[in-house]
N, C-alpha and C. Protein backbone atom coordinates (compact mmCIF):
# COMPACT_ATOMS: atom_id res chain seq x y z
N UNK A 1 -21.31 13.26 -5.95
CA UNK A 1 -21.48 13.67 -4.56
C UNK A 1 -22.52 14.79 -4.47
N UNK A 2 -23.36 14.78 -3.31
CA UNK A 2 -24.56 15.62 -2.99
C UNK A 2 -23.61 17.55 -2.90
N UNK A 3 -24.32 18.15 -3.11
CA UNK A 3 -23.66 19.47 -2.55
C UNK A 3 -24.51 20.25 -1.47
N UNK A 4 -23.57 20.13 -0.37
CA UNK A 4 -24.48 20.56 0.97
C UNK A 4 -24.30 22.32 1.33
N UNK A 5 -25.38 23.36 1.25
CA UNK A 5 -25.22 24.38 1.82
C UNK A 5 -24.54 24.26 3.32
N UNK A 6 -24.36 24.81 4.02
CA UNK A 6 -23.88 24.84 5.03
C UNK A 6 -23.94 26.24 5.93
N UNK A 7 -25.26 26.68 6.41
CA UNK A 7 -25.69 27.65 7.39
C UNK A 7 -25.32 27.66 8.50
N UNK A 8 -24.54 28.63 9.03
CA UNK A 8 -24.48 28.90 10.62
C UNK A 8 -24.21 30.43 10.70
N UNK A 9 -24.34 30.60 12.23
CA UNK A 9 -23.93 31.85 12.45
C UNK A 9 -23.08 32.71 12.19
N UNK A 10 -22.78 33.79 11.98
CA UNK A 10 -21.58 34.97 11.47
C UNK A 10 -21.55 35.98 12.02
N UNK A 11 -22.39 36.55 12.58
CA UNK A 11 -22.47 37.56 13.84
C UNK A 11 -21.87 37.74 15.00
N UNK A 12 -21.46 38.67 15.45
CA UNK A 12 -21.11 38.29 16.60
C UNK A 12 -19.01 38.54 16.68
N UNK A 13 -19.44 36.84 17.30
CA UNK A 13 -17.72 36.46 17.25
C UNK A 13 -17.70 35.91 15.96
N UNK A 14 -17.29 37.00 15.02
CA UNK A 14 -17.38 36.05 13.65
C UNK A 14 -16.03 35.57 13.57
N UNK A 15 -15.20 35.55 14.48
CA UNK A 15 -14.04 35.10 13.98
C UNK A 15 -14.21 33.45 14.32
N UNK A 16 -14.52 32.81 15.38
CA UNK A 16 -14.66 31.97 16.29
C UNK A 16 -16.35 31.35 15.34
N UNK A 17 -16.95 31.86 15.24
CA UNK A 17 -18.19 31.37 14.35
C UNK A 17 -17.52 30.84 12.80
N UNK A 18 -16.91 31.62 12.02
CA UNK A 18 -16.10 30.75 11.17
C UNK A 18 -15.07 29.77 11.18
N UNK A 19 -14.73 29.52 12.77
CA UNK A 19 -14.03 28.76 12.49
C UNK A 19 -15.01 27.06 13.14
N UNK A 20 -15.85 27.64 13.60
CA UNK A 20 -17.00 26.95 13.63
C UNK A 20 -18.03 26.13 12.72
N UNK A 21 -18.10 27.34 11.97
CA UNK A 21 -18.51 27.04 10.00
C UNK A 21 -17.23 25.85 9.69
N UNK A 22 -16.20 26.09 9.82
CA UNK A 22 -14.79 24.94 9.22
C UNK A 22 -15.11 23.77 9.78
N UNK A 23 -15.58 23.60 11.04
CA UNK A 23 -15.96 22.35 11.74
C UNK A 23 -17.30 21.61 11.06
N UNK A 24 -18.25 22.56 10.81
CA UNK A 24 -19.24 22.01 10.19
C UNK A 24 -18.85 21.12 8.71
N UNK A 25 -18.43 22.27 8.38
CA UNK A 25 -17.71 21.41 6.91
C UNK A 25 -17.22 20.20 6.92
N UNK A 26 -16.17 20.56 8.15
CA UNK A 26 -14.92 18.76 7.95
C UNK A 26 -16.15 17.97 8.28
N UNK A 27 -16.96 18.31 9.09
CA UNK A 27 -18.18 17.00 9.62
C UNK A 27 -18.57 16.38 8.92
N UNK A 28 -19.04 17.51 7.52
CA UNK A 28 -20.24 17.52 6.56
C UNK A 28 -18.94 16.70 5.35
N UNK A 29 -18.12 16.53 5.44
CA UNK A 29 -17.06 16.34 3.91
C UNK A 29 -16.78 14.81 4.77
N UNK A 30 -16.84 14.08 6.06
CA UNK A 30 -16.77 13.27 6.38
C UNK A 30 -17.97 12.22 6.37
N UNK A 31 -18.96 12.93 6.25
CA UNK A 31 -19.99 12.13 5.68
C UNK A 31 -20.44 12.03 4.23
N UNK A 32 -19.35 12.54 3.64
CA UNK A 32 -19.10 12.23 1.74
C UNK A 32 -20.24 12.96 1.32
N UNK A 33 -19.86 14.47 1.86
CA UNK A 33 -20.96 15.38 1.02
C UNK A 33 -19.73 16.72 0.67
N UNK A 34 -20.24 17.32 -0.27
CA UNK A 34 -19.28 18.57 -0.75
C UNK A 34 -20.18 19.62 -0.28
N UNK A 35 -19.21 20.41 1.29
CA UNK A 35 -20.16 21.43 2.15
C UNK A 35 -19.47 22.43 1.14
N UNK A 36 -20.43 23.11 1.25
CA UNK A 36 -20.19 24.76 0.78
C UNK A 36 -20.67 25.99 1.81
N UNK A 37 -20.01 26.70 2.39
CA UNK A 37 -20.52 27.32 3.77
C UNK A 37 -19.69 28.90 3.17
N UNK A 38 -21.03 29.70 2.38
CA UNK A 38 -20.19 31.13 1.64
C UNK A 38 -19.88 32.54 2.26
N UNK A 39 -20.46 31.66 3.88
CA UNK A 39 -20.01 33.38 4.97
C UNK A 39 -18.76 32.80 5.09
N UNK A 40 -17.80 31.59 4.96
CA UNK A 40 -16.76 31.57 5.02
C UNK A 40 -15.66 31.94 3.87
N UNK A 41 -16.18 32.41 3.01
CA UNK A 41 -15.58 33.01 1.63
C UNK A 41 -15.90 34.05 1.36
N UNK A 42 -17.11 34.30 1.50
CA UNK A 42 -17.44 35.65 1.13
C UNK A 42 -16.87 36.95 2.16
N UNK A 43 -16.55 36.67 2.83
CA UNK A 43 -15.74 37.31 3.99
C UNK A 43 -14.60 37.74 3.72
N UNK A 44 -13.97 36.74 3.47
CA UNK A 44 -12.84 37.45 2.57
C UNK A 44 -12.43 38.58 1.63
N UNK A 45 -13.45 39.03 1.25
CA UNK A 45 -13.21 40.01 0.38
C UNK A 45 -14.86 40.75 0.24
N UNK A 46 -15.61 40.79 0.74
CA UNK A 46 -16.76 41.52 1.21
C UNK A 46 -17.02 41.78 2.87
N UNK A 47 -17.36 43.20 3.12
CA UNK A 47 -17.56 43.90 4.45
C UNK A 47 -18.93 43.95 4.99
N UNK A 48 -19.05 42.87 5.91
CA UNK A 48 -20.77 42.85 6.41
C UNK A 48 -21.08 43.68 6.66
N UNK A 49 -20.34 44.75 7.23
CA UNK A 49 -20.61 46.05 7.83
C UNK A 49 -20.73 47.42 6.92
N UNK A 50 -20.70 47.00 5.82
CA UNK A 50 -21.30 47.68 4.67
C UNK A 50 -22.44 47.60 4.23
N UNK A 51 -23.79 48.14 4.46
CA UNK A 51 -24.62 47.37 3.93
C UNK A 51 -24.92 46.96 2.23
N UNK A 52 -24.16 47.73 1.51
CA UNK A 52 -23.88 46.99 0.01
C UNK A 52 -23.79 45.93 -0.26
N UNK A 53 -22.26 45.53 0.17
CA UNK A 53 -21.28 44.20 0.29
C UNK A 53 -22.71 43.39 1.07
N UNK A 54 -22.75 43.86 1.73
CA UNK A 54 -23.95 42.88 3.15
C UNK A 54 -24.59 41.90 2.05
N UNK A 55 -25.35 42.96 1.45
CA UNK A 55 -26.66 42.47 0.47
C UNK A 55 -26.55 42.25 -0.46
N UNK A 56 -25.19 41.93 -1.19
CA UNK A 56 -24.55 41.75 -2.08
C UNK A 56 -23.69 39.70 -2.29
N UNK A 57 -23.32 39.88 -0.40
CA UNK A 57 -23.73 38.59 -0.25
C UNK A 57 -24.75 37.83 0.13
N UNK A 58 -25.52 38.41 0.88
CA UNK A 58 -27.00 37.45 0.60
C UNK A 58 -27.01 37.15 -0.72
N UNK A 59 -27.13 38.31 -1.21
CA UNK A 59 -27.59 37.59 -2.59
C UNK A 59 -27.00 36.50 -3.14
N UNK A 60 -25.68 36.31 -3.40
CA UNK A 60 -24.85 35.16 -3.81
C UNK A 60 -25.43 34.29 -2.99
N UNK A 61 -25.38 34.59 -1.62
CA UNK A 61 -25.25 33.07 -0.57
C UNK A 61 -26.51 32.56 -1.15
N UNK A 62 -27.77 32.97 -1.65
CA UNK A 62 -29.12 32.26 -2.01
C UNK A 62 -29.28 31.69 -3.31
N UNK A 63 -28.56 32.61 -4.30
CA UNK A 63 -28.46 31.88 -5.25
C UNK A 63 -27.48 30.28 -5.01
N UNK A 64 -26.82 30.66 -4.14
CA UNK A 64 -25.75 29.30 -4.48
C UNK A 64 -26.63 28.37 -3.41
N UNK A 65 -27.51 28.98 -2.56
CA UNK A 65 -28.22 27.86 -2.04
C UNK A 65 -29.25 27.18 -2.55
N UNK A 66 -29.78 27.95 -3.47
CA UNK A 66 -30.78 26.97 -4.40
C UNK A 66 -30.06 26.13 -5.55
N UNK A 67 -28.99 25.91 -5.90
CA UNK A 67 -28.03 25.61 -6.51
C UNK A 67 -27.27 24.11 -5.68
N UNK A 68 -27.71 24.27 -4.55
CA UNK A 68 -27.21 22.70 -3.82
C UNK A 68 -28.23 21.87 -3.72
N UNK A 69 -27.97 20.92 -3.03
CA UNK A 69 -28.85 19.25 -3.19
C UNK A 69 -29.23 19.70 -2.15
N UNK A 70 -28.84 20.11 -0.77
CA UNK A 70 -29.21 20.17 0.78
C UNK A 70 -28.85 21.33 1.47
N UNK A 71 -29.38 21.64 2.14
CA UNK A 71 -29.43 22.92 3.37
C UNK A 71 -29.18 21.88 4.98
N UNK A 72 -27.89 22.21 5.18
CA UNK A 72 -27.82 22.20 6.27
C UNK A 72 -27.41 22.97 7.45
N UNK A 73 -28.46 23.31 8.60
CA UNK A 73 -28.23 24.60 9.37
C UNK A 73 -28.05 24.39 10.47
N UNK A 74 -26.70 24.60 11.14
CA UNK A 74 -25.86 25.09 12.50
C UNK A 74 -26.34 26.26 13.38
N UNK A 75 -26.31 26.36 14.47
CA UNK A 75 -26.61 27.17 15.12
C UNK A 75 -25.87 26.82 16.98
N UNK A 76 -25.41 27.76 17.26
CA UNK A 76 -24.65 28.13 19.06
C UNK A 76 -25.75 27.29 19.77
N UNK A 77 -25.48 26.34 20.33
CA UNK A 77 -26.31 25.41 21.34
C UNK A 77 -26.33 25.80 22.41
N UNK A 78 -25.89 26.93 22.92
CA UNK A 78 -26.44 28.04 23.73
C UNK A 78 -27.15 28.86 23.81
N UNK A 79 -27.74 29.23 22.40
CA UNK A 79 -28.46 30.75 22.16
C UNK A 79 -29.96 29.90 21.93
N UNK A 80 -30.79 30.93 22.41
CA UNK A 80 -32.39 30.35 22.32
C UNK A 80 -32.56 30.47 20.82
């Protein structure tokens, strides 16, 4: 199976944006791909509002994105 990044928003209403990220996933795991979406993990136990932790997950989130088959990116179909 392909391994799909899985980009979307986290800002904001991050509560409601991750659970947004979860939707992307089931979409993305229904079309027989293995999503990986790491603002929904990395959250868990890193503080965006740190800028350490912040840049601490970028960093992971890029390594693990060059590390997948595909980039796929979500975004609020409201926001310009």
């Amino acid at each position: 199976m392909r391994l799909v990044y899985i980009s979307s928003p986290l800002r904001g209403d991050v509560e409601r944006n991750i659970q947004r990220a979860r939707g992307y996933c089931a979409y993305a795991a229904s079309c027989g791909v293995i999503p990986l979406a790491p603002h929904t993990i990395f959250t868990q136990y890193l503080d965006d509002e740190q800028p350490d932790q912040r840049e601490q997950g970028l960093a992971m989130g890029r390594d693990l994105m060059w590390r997948c088959d595909d980039l796929h990116f979500f975004r609020d179909a409201g926001r310009n």
